[in-house]
PDB file of N, CA and C in Angstrom:
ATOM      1  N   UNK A   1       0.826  -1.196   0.000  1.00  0.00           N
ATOM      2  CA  UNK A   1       0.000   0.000   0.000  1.00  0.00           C
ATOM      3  C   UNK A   1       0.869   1.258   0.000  1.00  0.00           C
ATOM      4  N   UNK A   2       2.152   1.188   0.539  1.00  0.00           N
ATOM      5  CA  UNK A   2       3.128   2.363   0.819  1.00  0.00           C
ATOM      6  C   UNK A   2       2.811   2.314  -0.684  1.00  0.00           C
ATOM      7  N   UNK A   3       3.600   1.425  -1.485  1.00  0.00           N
ATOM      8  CA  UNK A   3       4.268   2.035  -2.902  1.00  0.00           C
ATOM      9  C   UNK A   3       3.163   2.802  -3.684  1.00  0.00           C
ATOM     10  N   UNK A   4       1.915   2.058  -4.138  1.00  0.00           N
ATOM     11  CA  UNK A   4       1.038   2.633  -4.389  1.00  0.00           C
ATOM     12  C   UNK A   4       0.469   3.824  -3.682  1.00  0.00           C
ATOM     13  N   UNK A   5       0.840   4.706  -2.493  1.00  0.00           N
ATOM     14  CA  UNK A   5       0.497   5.964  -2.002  1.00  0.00           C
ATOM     15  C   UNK A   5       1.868   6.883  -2.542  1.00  0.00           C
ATOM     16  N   UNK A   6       2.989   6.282  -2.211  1.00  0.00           N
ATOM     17  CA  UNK A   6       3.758   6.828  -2.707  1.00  0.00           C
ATOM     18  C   UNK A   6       3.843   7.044  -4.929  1.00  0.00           C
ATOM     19  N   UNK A   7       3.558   6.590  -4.895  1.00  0.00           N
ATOM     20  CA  UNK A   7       3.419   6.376  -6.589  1.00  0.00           C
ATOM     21  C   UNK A   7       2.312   7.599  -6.859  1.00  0.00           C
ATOM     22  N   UNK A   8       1.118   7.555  -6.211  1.00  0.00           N
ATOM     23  CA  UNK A   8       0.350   8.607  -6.241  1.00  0.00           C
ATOM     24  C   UNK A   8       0.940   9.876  -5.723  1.00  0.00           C
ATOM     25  N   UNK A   9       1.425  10.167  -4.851  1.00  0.00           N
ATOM     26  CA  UNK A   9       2.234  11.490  -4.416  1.00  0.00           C
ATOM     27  C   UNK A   9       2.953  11.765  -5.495  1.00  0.00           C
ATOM     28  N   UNK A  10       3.705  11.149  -6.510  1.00  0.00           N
ATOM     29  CA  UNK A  10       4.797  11.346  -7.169  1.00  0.00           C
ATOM     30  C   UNK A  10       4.078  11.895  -8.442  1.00  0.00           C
ATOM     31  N   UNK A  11       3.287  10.987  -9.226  1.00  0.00           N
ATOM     32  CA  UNK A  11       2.174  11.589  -9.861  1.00  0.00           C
ATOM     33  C   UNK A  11       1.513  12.797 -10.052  1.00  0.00           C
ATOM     34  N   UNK A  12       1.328  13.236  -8.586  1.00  0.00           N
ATOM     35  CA  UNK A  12       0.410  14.565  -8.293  1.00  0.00           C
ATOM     36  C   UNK A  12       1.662  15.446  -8.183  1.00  0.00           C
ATOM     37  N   UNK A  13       2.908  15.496  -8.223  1.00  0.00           N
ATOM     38  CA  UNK A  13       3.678  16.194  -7.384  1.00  0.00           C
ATOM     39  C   UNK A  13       4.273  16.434  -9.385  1.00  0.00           C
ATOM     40  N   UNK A  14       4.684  15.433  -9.813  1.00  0.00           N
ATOM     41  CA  UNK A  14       4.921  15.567 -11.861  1.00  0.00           C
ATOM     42  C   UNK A  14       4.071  16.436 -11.927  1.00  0.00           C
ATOM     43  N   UNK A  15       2.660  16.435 -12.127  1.00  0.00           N
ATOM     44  CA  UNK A  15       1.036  17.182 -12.742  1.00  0.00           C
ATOM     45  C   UNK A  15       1.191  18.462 -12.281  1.00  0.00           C
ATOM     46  N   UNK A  16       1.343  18.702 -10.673  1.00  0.00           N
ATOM     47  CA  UNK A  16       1.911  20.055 -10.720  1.00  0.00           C
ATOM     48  C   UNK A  16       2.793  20.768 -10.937  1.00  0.00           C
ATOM     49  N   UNK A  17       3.640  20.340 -11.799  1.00  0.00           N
ATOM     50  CA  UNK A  17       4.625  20.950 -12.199  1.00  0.00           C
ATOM     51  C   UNK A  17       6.048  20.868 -11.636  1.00  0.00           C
ATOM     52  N   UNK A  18       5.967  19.973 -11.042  1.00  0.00           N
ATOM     53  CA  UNK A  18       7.865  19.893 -10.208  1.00  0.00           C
ATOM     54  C   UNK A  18       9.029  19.683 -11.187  1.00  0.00           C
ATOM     55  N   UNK A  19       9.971  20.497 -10.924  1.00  0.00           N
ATOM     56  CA  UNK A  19      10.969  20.569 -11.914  1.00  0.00           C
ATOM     57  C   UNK A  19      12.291  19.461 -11.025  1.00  0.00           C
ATOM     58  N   UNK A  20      11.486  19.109 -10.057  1.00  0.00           N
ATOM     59  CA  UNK A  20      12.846  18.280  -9.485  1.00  0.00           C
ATOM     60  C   UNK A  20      13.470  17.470  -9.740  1.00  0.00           C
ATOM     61  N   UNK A  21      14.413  16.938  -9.891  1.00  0.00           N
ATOM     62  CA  UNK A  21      14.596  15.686 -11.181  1.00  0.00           C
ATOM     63  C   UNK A  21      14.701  13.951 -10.170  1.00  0.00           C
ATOM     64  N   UNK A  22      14.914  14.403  -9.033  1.00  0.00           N
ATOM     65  CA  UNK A  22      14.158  13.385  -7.843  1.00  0.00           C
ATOM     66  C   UNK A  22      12.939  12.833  -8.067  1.00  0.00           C
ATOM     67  N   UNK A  23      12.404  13.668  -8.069  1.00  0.00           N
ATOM     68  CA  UNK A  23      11.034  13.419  -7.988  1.00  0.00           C
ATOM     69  C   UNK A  23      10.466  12.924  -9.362  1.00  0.00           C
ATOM     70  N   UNK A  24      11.264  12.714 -10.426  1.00  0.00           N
ATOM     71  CA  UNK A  24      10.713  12.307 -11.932  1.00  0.00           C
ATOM     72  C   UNK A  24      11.743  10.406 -11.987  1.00  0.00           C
ATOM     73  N   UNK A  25      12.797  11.121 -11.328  1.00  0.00           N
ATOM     74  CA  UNK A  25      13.336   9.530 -11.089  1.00  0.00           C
ATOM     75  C   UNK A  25      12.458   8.705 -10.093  1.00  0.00           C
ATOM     76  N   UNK A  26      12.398   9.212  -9.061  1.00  0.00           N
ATOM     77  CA  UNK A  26      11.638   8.473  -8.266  1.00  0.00           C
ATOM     78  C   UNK A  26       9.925   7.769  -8.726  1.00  0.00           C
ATOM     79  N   UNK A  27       9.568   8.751  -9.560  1.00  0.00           N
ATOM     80  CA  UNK A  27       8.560   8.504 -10.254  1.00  0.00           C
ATOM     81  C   UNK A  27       8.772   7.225 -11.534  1.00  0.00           C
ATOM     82  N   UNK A  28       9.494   7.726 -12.139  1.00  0.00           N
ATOM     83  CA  UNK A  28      10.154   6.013 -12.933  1.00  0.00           C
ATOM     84  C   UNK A  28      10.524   4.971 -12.284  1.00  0.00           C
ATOM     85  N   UNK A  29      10.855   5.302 -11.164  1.00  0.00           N
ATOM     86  CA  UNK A  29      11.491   3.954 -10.313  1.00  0.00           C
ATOM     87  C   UNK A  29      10.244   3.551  -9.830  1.00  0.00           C
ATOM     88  N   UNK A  30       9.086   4.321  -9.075  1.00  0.00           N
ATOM     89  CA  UNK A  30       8.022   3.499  -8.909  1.00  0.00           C
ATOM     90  C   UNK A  30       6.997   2.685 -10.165  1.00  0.00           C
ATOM     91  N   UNK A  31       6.790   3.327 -11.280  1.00  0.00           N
ATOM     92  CA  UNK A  31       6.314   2.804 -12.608  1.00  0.00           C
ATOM     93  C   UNK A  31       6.929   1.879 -12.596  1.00  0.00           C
ATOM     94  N   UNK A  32       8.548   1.856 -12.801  1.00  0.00           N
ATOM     95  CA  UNK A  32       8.973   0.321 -13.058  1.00  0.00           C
ATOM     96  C   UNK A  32       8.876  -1.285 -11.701  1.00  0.00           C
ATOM     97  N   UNK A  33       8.915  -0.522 -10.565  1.00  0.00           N
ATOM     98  CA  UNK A  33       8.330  -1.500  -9.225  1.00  0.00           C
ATOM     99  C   UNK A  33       6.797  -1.950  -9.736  1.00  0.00           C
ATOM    100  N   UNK A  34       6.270  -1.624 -10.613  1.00  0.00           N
ATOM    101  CA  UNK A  34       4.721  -2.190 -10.638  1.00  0.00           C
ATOM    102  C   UNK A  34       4.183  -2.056 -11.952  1.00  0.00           C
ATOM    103  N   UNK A  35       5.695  -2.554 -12.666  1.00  0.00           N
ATOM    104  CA  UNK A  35       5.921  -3.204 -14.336  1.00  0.00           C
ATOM    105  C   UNK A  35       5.266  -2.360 -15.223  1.00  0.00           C
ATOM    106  N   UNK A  36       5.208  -1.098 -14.838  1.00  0.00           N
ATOM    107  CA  UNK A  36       4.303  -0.384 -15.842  1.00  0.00           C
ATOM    108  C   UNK A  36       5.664   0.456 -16.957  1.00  0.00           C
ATOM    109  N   UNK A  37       6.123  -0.732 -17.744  1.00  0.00           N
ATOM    110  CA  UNK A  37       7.353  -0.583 -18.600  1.00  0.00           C
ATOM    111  C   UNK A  37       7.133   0.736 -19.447  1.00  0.00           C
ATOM    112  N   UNK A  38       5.774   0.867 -19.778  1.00  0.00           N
ATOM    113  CA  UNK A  38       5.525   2.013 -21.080  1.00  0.00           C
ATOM    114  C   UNK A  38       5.821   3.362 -20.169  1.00  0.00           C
ATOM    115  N   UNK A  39       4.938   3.323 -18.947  1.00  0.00           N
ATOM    116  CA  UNK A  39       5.079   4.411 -18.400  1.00  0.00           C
ATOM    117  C   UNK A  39       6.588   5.173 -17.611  1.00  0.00           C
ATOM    118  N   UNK A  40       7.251   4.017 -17.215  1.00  0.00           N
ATOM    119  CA  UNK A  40       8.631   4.016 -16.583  1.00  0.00           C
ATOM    120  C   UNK A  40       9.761   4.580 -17.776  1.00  0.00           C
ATOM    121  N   UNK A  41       9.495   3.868 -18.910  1.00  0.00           N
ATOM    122  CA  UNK A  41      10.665   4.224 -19.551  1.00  0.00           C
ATOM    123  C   UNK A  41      10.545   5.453 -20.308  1.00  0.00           C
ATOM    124  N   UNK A  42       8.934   6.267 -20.350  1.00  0.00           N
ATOM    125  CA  UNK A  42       8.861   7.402 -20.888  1.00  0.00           C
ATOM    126  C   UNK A  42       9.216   8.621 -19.995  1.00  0.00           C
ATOM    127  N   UNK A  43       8.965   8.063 -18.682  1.00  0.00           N
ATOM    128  CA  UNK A  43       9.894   8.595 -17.609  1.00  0.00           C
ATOM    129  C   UNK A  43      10.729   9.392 -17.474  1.00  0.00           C
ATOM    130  N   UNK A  44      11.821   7.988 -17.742  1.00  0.00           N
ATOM    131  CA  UNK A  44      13.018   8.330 -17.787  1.00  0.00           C
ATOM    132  C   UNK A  44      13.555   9.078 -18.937  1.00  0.00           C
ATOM    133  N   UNK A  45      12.753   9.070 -20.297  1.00  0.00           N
ATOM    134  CA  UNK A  45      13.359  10.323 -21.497  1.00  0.00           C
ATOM    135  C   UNK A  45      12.843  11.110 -20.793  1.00  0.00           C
ATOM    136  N   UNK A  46      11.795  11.431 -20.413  1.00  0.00           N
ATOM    137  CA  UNK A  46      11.588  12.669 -20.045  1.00  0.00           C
ATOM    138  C   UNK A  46      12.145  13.704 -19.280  1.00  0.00           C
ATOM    139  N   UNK A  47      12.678  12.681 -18.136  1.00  0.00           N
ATOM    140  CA  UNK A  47      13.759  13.114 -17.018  1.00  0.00           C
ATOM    141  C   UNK A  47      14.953  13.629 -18.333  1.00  0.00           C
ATOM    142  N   UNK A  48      15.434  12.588 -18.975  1.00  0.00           N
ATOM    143  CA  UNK A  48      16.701  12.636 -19.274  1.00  0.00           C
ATOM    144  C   UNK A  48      16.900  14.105 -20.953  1.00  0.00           C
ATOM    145  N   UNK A  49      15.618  14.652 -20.755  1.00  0.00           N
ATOM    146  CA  UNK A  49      15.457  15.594 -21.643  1.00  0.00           C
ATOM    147  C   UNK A  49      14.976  16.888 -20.967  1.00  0.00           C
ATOM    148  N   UNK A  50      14.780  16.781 -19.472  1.00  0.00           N
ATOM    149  CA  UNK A  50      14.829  17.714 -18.565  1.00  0.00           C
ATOM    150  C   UNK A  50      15.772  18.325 -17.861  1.00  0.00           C
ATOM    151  N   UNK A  51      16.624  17.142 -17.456  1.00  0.00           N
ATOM    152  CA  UNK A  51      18.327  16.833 -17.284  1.00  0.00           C
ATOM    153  C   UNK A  51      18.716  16.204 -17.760  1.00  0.00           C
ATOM    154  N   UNK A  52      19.835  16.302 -18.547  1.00  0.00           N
ATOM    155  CA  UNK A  52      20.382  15.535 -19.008  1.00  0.00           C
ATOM    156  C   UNK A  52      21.808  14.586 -18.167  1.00  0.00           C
ATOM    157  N   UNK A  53      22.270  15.715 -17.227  1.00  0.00           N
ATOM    158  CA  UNK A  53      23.013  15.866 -16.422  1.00  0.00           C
ATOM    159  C   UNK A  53      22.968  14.956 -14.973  1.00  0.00           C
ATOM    160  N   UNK A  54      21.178  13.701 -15.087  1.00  0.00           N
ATOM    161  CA  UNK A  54      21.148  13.786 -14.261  1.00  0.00           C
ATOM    162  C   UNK A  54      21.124  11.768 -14.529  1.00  0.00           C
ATOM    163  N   UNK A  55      23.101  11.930 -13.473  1.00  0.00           N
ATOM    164  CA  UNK A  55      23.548  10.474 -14.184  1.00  0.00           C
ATOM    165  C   UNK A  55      22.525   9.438 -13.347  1.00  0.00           C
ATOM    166  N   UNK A  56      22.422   8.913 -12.140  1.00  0.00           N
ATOM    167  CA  UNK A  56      21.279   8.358 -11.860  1.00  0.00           C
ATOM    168  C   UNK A  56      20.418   7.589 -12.660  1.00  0.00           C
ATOM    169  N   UNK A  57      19.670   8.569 -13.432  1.00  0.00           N
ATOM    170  CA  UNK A  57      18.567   7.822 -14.492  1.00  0.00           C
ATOM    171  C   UNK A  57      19.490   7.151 -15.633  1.00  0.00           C
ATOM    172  N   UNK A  58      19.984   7.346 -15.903  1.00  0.00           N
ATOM    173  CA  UNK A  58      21.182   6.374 -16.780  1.00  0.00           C
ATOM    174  C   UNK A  58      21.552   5.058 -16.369  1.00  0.00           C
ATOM    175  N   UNK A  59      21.712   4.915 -15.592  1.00  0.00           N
ATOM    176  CA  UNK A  59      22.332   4.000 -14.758  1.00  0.00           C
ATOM    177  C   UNK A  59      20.799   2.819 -14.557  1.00  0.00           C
ATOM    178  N   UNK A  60      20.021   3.415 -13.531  1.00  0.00           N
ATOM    179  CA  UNK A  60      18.787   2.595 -13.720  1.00  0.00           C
ATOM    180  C   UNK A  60      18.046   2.274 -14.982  1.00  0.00           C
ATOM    181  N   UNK A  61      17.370   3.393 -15.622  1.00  0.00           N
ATOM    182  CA  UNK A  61      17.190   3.246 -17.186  1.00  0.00           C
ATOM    183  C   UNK A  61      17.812   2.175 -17.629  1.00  0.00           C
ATOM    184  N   UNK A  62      19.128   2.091 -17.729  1.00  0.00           N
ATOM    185  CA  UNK A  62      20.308   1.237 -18.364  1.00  0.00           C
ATOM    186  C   UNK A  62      19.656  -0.773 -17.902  1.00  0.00           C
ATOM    187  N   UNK A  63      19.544  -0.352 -16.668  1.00  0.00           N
ATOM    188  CA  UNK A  63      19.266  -1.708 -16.038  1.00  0.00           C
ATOM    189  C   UNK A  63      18.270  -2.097 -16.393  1.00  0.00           C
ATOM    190  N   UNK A  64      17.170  -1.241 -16.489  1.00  0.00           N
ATOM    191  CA  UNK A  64      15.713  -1.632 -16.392  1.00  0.00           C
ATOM    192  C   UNK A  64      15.559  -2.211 -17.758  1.00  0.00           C
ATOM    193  N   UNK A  65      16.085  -1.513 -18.624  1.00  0.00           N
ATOM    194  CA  UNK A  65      16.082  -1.678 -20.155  1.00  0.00           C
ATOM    195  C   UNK A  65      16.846  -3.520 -20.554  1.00  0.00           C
ATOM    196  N   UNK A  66      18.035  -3.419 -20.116  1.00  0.00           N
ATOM    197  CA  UNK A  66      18.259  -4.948 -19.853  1.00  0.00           C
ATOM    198  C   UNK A  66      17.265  -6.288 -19.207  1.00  0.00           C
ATOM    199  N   UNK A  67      16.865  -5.703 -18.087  1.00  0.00           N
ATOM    200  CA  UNK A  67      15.564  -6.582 -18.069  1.00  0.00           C
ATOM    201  C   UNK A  67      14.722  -6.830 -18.221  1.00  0.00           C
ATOM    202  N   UNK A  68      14.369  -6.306 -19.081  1.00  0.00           N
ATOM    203  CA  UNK A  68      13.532  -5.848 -20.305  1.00  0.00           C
ATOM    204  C   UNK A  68      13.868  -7.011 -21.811  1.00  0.00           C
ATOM    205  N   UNK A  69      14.991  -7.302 -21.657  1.00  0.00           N
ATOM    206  CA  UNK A  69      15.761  -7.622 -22.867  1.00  0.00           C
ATOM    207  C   UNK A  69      15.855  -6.819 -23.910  1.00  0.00           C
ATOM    208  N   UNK A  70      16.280  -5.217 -23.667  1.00  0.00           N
ATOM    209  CA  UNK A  70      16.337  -4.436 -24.816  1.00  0.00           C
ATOM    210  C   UNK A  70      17.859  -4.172 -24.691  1.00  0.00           C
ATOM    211  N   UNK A  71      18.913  -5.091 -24.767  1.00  0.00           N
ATOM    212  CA  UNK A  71      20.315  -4.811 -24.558  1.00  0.00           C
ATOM    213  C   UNK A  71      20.853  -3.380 -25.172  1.00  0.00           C
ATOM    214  N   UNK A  72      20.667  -3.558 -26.340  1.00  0.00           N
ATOM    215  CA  UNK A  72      21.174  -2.248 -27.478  1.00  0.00           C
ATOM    216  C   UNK A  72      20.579  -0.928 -26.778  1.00  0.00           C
ATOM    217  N   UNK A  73      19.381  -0.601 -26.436  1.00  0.00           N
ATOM    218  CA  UNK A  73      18.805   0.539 -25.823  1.00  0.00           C
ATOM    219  C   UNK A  73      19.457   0.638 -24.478  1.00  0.00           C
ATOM    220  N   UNK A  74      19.593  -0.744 -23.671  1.00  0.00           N
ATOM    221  CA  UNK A  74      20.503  -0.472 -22.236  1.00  0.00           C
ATOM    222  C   UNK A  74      21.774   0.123 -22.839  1.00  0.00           C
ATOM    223  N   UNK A  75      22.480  -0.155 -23.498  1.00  0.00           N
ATOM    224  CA  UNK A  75      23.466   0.072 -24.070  1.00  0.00           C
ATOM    225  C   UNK A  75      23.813   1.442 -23.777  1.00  0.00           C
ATOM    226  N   UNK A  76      22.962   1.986 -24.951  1.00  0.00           N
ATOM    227  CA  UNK A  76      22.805   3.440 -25.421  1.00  0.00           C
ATOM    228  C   UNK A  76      22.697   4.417 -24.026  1.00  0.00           C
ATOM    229  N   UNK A  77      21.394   4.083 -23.454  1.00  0.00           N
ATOM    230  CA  UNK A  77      21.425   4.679 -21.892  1.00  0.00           C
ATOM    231  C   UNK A  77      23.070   4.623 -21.271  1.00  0.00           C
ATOM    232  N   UNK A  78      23.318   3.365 -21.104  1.00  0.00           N
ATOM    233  CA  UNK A  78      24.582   3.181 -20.395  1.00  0.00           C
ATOM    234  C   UNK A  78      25.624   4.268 -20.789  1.00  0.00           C
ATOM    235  N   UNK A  79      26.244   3.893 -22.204  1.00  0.00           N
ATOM    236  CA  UNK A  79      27.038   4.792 -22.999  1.00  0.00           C
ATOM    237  C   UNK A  79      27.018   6.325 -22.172  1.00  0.00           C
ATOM    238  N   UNK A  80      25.360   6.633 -22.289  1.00  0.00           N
ATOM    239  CA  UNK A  80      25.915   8.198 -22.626  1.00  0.00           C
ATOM    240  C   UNK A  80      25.543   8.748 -20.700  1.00  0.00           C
ATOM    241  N   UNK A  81      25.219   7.647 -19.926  1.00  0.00           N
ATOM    242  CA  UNK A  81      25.227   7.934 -19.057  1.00  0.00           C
ATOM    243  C   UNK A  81      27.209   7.902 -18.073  1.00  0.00           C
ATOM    244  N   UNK A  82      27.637   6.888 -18.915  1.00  0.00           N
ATOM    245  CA  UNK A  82      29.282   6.872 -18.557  1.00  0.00           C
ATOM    246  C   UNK A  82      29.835   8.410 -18.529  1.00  0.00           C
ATOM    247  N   UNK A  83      29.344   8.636 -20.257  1.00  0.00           N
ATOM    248  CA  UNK A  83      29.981  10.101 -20.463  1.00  0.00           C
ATOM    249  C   UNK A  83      29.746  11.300 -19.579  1.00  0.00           C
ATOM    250  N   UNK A  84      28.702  11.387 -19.011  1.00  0.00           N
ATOM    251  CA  UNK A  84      27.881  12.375 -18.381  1.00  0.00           C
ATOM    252  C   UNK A  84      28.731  12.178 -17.266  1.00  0.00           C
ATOM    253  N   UNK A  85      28.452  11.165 -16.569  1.00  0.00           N
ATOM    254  CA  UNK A  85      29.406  10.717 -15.195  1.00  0.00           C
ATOM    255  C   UNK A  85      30.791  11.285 -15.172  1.00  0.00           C
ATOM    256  N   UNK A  86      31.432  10.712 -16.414  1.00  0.00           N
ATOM    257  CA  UNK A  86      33.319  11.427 -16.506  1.00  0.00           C
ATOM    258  C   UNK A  86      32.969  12.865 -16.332  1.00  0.00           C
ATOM    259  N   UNK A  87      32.271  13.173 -17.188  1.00  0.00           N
ATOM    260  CA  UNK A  87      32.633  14.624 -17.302  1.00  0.00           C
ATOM    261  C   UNK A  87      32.565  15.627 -16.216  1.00  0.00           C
ATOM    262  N   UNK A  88      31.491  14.799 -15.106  1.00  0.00           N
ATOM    263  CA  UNK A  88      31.184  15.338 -13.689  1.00  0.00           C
ATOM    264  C   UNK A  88      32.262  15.170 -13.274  1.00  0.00           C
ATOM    265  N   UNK A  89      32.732  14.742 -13.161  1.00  0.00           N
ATOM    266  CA  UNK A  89      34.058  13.988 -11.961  1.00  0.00           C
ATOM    267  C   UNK A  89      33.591  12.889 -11.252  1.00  0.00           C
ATOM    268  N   UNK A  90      32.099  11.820 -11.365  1.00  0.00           N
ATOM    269  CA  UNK A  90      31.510  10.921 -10.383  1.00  0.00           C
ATOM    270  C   UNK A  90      32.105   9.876 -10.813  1.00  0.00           C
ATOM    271  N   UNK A  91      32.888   9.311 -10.128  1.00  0.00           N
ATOM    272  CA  UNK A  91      34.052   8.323 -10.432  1.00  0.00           C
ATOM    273  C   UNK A  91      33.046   7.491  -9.749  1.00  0.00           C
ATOM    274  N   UNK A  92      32.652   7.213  -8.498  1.00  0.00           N
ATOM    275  CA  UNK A  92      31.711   6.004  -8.680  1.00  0.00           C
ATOM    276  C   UNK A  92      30.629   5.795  -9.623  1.00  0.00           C
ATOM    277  N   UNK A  93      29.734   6.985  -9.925  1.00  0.00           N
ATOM    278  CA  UNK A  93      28.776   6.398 -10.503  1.00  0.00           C
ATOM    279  C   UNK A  93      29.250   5.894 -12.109  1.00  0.00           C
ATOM    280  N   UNK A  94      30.948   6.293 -12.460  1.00  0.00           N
ATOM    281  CA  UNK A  94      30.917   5.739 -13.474  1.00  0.00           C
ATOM    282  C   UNK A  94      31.625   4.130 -13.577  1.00  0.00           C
ATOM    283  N   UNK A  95      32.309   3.955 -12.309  1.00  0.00           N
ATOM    284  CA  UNK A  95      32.401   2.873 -12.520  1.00  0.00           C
ATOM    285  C   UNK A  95      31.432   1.423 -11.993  1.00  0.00           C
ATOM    286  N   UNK A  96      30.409   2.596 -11.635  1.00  0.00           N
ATOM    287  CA  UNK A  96      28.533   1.505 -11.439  1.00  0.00           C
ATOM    288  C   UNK A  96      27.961   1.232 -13.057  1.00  0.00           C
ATOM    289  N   UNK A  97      28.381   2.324 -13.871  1.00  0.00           N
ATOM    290  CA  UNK A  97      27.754   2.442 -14.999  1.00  0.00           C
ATOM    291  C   UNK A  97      28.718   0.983 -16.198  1.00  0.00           C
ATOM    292  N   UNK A  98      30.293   1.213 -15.700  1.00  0.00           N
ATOM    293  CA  UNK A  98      30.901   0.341 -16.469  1.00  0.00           C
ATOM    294  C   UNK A  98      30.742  -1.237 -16.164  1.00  0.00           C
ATOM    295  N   UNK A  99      30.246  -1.192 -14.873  1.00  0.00           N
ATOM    296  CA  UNK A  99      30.203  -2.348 -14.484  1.00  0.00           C
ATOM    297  C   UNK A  99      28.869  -2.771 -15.118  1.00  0.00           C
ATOM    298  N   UNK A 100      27.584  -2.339 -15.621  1.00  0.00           N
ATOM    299  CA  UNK A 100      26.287  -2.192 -15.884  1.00  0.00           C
ATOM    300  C   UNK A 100      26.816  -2.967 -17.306  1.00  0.00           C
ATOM    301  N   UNK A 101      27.556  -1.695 -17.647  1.00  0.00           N
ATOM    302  CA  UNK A 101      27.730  -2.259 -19.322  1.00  0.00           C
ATOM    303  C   UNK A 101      28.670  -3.504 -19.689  1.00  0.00           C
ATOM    304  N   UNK A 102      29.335  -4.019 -18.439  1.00  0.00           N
ATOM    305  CA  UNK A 102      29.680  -5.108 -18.856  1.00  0.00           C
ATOM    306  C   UNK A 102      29.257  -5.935 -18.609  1.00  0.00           C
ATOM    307  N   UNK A 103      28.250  -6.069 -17.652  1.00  0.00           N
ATOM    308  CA  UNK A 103      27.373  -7.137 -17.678  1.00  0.00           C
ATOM    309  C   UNK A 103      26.351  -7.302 -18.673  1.00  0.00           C
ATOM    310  N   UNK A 104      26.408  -6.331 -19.886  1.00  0.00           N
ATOM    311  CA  UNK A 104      25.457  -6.764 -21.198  1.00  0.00           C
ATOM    312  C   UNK A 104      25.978  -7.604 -22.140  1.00  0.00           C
ATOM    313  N   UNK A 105      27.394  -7.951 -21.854  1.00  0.00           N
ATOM    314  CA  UNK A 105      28.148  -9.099 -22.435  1.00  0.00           C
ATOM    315  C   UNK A 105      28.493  -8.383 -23.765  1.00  0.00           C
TER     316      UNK A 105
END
């Protein structure tokens, strides 16, 4: 019942307009907890065309998309979420991201 109240907060909190980019990840991360794949992964472009900057959704995106079996699209997420990461200086999240992409074989 949490997720589903929380899923609704997140919802109402997108509709009014939140520019937070928390709150749009968190919102994909709940879509994808309750397999709603169409809605989760439009999500995450959306996030990732709001920020681009914002490595996080890369990283999950990346995963979700693999279990999914869409390797090539995890891929792509992955890729340009690495780049984003270097260019920050987030040395962990890029070597979460390399580790992501090598587990796509």
């Amino acid at each position: 019942m949490a997720s589903e109240k929380r899923l609704a907060l997140l919802e109402k909190m997108v509709a009014d307009g939140s520019t937070d980019s928390f709150v749009w990840y968190g919102l994909a991360m709940e879509y994808a907890s309750f397999e709603r794949h169409d809605d989760a992964l439009a999500t995450y472009s959306k996030l990732r065309e709001r920020d681009p900057s914002y490595v996080p959704a890369y990283l999950m995106c990346g995963q979700y998309l693999a279990k999914l079996g869409r390797a090539s699209e995890a891929r792509d997420w992955l890729t340009v979420g690495l780049e984003k990461a270097r260019a920050a200086g987030n040395e962990h999240a890029a070597g979460e991201l390399e580790s992501a992409l090598a587990g796509l074989g």
